[in-house]
Protein backbone atom coordinates (compact mmCIF):
# COMPACT_ATOMS: atom_id res chain seq x y z
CA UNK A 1 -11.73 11.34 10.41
CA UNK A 2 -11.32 8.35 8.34
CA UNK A 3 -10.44 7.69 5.17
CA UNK A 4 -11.57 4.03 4.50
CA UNK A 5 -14.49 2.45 6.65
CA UNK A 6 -15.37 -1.13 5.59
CA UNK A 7 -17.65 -3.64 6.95
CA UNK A 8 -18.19 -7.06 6.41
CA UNK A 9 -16.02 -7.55 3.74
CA UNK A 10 -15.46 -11.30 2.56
CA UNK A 11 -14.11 -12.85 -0.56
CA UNK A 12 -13.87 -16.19 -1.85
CA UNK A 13 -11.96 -18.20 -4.39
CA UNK A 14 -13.20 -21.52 -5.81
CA UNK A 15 -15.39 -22.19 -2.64
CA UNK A 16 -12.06 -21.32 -0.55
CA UNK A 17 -12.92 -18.06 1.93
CA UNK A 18 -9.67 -15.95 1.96
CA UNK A 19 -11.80 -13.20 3.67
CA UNK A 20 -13.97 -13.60 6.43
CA UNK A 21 -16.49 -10.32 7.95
CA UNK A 22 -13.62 -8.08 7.83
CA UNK A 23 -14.05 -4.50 9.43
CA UNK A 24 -11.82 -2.26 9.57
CA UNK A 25 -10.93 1.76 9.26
CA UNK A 26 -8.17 3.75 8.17
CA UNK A 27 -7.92 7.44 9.09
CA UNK A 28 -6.25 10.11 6.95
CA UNK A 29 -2.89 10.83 6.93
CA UNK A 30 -1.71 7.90 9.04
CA UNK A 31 0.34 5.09 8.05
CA UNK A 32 -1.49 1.80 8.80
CA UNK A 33 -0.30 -1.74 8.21
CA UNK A 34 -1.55 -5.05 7.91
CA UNK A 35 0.19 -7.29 8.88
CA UNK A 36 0.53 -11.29 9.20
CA UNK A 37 1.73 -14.72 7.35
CA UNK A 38 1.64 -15.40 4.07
CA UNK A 39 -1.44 -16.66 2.71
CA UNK A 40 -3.57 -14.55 5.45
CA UNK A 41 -5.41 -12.79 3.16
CA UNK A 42 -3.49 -9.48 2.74
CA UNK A 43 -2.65 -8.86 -0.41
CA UNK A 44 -6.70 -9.66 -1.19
CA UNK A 45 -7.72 -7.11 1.37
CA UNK A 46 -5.49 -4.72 -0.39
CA UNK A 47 -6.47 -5.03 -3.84
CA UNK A 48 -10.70 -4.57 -2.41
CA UNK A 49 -9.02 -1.36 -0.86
CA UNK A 50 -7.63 -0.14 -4.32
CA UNK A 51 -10.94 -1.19 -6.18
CA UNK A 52 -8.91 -4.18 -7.95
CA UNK A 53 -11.00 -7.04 -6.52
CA UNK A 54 -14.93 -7.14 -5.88
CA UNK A 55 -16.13 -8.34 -2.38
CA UNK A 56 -18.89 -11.16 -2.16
CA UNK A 57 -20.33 -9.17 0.31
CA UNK A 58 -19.92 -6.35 2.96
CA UNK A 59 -19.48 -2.60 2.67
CA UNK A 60 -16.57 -0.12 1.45
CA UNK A 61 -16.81 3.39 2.55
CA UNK A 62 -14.30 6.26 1.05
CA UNK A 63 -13.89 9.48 2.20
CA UNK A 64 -17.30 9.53 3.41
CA UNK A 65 -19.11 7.91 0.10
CA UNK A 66 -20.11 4.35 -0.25
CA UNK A 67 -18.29 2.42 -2.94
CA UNK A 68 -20.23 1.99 -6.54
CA UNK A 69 -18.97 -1.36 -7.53
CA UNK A 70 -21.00 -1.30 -10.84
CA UNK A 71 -19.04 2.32 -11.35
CA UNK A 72 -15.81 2.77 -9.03
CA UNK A 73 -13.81 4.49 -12.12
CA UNK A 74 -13.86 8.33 -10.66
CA UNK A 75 -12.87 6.97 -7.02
CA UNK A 76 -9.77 5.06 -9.09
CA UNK A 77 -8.30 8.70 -9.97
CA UNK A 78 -7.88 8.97 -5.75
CA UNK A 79 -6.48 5.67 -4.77
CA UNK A 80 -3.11 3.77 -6.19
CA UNK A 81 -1.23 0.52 -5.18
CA UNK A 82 2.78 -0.82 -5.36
CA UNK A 83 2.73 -4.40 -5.85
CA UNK A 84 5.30 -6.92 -4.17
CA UNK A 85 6.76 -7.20 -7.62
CA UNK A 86 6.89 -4.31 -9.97
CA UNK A 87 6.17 -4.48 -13.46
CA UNK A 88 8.15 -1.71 -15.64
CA UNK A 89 7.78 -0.42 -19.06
CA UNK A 90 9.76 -1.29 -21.87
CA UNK A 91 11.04 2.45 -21.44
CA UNK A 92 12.70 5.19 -19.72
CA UNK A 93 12.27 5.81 -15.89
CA UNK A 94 11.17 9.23 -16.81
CA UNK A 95 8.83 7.73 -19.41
CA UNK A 96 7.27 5.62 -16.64
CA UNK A 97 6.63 7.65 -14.19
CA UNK A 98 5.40 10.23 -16.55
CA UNK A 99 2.88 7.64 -18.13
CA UNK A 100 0.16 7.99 -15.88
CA UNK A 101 0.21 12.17 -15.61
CA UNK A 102 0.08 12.03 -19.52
CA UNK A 103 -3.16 10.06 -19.19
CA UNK A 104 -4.58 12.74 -17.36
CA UNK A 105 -4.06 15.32 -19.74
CA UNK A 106 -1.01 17.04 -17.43
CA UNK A 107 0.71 19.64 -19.64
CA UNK A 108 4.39 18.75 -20.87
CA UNK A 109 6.09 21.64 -17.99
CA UNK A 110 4.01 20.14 -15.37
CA UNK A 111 4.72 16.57 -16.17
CA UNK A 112 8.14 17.75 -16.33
CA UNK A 113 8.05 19.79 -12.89
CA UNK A 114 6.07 16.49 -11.08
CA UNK A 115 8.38 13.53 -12.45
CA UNK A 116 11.68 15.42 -11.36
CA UNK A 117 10.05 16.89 -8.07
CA UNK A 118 9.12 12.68 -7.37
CA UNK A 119 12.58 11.72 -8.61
CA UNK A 120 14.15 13.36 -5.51
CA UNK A 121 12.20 11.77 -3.05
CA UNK A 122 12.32 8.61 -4.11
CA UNK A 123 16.13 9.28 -4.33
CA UNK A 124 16.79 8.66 -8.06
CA UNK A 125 17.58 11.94 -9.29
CA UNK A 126 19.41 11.65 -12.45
CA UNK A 127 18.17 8.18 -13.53
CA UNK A 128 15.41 10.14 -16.41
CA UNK A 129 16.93 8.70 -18.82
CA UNK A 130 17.45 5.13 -17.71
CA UNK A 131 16.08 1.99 -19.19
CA UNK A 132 13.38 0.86 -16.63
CA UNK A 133 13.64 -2.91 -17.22
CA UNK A 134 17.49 -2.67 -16.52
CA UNK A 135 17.48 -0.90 -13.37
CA UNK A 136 17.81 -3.58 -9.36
CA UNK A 137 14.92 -4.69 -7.81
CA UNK A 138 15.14 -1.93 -5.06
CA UNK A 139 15.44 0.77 -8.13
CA UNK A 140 12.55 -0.79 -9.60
CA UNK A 141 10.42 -0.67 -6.89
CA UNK A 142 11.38 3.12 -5.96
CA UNK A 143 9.89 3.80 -9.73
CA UNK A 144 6.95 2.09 -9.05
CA UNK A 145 6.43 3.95 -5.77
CA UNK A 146 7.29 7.45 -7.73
CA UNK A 147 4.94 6.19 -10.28
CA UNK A 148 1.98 5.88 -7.86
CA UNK A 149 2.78 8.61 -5.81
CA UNK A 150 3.12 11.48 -8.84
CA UNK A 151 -0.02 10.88 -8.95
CA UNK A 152 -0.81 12.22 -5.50
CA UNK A 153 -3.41 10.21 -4.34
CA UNK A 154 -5.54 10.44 -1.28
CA UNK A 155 -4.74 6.54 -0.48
CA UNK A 156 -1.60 5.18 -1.23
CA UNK A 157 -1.53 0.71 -0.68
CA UNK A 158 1.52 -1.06 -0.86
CA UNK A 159 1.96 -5.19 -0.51
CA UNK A 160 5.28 -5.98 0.90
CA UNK A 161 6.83 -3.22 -0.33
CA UNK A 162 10.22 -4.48 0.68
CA UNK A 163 10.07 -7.92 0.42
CA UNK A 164 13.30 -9.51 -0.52
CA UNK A 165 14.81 -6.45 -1.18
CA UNK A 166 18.57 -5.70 0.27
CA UNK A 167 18.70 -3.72 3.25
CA UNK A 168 19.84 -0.51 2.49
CA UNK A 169 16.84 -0.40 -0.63
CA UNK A 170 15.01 -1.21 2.77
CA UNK A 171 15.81 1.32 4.53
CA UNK A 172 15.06 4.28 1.58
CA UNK A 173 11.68 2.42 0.96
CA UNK A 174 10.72 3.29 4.96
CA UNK A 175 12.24 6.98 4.46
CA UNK A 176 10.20 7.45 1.63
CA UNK A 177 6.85 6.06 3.04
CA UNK A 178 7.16 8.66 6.30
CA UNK A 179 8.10 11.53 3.70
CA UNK A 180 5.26 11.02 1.55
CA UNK A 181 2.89 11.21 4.62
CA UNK A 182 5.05 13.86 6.28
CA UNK A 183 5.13 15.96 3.37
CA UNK A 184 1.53 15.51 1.42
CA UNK A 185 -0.56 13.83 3.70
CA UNK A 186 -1.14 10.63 1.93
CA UNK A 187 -2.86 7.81 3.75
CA UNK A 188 -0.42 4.62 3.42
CA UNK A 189 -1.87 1.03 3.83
CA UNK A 190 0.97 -1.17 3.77
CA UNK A 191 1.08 -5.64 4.20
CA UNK A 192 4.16 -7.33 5.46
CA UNK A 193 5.21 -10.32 7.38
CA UNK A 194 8.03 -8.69 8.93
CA UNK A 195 7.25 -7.42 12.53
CA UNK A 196 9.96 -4.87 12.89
CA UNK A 197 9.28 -2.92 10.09
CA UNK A 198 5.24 -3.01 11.16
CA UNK A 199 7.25 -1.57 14.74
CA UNK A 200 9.33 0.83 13.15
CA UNK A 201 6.90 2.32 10.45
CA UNK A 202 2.55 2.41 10.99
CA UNK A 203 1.21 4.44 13.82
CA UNK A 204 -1.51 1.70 13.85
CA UNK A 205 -1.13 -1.92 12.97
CA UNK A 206 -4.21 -4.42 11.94
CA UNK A 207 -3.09 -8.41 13.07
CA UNK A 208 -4.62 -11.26 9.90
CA UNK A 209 -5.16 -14.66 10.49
CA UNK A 210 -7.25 -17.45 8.14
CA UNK A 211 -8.95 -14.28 6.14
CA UNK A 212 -10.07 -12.33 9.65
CA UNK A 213 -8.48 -9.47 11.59
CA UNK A 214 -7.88 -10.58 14.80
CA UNK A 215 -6.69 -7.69 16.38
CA UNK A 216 -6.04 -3.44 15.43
CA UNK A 217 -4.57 -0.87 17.54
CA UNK A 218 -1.88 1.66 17.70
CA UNK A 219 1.18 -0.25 17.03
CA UNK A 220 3.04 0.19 20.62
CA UNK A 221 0.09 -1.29 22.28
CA UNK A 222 -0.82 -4.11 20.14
CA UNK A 223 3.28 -5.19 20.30
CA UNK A 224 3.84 -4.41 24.00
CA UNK A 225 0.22 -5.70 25.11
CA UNK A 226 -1.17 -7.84 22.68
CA UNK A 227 -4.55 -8.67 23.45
CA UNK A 228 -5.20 -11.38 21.32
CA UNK A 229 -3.55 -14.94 21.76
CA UNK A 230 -3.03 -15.63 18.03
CA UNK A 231 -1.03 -11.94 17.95
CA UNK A 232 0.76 -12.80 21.06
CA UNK A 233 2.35 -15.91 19.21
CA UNK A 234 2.54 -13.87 15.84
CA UNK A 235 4.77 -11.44 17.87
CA UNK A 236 6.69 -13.88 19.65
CA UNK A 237 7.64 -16.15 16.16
CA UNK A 238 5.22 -18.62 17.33
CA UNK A 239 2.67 -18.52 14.46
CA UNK A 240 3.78 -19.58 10.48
């Protein structure tokens, strides 16, 4: 079954089209990237996905229910989204990931239970009491997954999660993202520019070019036989 169904999705800026009729669908519990050069449209496709951005036009289907643009603020409570960069509080890592628990009325044990139970998965056990704003970029970005993720949302969207991040912060990020479907069934939509971690982490793999999906299959296929010219050369370092 899927999770996200949309149709005919396009967005412009100024007169510029950064999306173009996009379709596309997302079933549950798989982890399904998007990727492409910059400036393809991603991170735009992403923040329709978490309700952050209106379309001009076209059709966005959750869990079975068309989106309410006029009131999307229930369907917010099931979707969540990790920026490229993350933005910390001026506070504890406990504090931070807490934060959005506390606005849904989560009692102090089970706030307590949730941020240390997320704290070990994102492998940062012992860092409660922290100062956010102090911790590396790969630390920071762990929060801000654990922060999303405490959550436990039904659709979990992350834009370059990794980018520019060291390698072995790399490497926990990709651990994490197959625990977190492993272990609670969250849908992942991920962006990145970087082919082998598209390879080595989505079951099924969407290819964007110029604000239009050019091609979507199961990730094996699409890199072994693309079908598409533009993801042949996309593949093969051709296309910038």
């Amino acid at each position: 079954m899927s999770l996200v169904r949309i149709s005919n999705i396009s967005k412009s800026y100024e007169g510029k089209k950064v999306l173009d009729g996009i379709n596309l669908e997302v079933k549950k519990g798989e982890i399904f990237c998007v990727m492409g050069h910059s400036g393809a449209g991603k991170t735009t496709l992403l923040r329709i996905l978490a309700l952050l951005e209106r379309p001009d036009s076209g059709e966005y289907v959750f869990d079975g229910k068309p989106v309410n643009w006029s009131r999307p603020g229930e369907l917010r409570k099931s979707i969540t989204m990790v920026f490229q960069t993350p933005v910390m509080f001026n506070t504890t890592v406990f504090k931070n990931i807490a934060y959005g628990l506390k606005l849904r009325g989560y009692s102090k044990a089970e706030i307590e239970k949730k941020v240390h139970e997320v704290l070990s998965l994102v492998r940062l056990k012992g860092y409660e009491k922290r100062k956010a704003k102090t911790l590396s970029g790969g630390e920071k970005q762990r929060v801000a997954i654990a922060r999303a993720i405490v959550l436990e949302p039904k659709l979990l969207l992350m834009d370059e999660p990794t980018a520019n991040l060291d390698p072995t912060n790399s490497a926990i990020i990709e651990d994490i993202v197959r625990e977190i479907t492993k272990e609670n069934g969250t849908t992942i939509v991920f962006s990145t520019h970087n082919m082998f971690q598209a390879k080595r982490l989505a079951d099924r793999v969407a290819h964007m070019y110029a604000g239009r999906i050019v091609e979507v299959g199961k990730t094996k296929e699409v890199f072994e036989r693309p079908k598409s010219e533009l993801t042949k050369r996309f593949i093969n370092g051709e296309l910038f």
